[in-house]
Protein backbone atom coordinates (compact mmCIF):
# COMPACT_ATOMS: atom_id res chain seq x y z
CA UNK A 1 71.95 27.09 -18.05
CA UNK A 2 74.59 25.06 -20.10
CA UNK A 3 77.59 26.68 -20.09
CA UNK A 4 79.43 27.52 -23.89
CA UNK A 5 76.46 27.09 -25.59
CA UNK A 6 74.87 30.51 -25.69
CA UNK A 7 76.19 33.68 -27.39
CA UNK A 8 77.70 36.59 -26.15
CA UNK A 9 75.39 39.10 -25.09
CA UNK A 10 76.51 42.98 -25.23
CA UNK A 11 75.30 46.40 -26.37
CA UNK A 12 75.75 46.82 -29.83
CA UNK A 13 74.66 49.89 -32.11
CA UNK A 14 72.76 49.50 -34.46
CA UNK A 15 72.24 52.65 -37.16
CA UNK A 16 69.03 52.90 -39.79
CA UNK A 17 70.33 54.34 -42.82
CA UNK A 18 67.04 55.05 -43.96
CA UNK A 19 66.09 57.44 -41.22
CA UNK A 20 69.68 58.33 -40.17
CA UNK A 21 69.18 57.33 -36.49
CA UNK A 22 71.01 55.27 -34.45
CA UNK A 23 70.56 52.84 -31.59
CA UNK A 24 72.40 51.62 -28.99
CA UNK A 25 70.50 47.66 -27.79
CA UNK A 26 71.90 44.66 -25.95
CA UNK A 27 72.32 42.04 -28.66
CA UNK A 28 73.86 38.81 -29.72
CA UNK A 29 74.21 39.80 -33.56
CA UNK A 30 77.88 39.13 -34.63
CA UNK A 31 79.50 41.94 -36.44
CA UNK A 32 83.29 42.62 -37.26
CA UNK A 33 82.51 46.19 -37.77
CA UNK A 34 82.92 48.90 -34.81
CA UNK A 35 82.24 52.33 -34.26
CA UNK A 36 82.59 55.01 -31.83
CA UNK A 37 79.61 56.30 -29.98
CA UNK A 38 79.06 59.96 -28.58
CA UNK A 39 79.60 58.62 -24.92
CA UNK A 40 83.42 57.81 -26.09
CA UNK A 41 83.29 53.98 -26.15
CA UNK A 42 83.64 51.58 -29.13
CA UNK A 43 81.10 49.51 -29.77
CA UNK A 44 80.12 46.35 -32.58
CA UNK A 45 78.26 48.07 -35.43
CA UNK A 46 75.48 46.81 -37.49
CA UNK A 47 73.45 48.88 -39.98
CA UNK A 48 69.86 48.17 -40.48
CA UNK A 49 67.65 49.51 -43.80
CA UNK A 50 64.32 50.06 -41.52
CA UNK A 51 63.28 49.91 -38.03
CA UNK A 52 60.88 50.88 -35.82
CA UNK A 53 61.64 54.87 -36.56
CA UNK A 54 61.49 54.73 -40.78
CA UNK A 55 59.15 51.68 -41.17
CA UNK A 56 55.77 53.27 -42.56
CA UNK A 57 53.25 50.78 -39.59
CA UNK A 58 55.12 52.64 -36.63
CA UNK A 59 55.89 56.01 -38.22
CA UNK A 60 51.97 56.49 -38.96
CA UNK A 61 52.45 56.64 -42.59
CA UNK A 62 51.01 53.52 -43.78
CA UNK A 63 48.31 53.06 -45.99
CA UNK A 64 46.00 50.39 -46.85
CA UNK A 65 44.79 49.92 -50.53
CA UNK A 66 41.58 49.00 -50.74
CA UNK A 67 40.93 46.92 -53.88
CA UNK A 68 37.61 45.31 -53.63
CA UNK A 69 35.95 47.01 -50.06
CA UNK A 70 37.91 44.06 -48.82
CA UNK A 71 38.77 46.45 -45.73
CA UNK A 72 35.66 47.12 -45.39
CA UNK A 73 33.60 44.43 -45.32
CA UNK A 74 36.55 42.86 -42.77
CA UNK A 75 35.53 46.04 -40.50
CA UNK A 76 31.87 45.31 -40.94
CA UNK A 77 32.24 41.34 -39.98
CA UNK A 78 34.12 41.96 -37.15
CA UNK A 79 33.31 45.38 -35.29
CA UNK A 80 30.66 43.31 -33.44
């Protein structure tokens, strides 16, 4: 690998505010912010408005509108 060309990689947490939760994920997101973590270290901090725990596809929650039977006749073309 080229050397000075790739960012720094390190554990950052990342918090949804939507859900409340928070994350702790090897990144290379720059942040100025920090914040202290429950296993006493300081870490880069990045806030997020959705991820994998409040977006509706992963949580289960999702629905699909169904305007025309579009849904369905995609299910009935393709459940061959």
């Amino acid at each position: 690998m080229k050397k000075d060309i790739h960012p720094e990689y390190r554990e950052v947490l990342f918090h949804d505010t939507g859900a409340d939760a928070y994350f702790l994920i090897g990144s290379t997101i720059n942040t100025d912010k920090t914040k202290k973590w429950e296993d006493g270290k300081t870490y880069p901090y990045c806030t997020l408005d959705i991820s994998s725990v409040s977006h509706p596809f992963y949580t289960g929650k999702q629905k699909i509108i169904d305007t025309a039977g579009q849904v369905d006749k995609f299910k009935k073309r393709y459940n061959k």
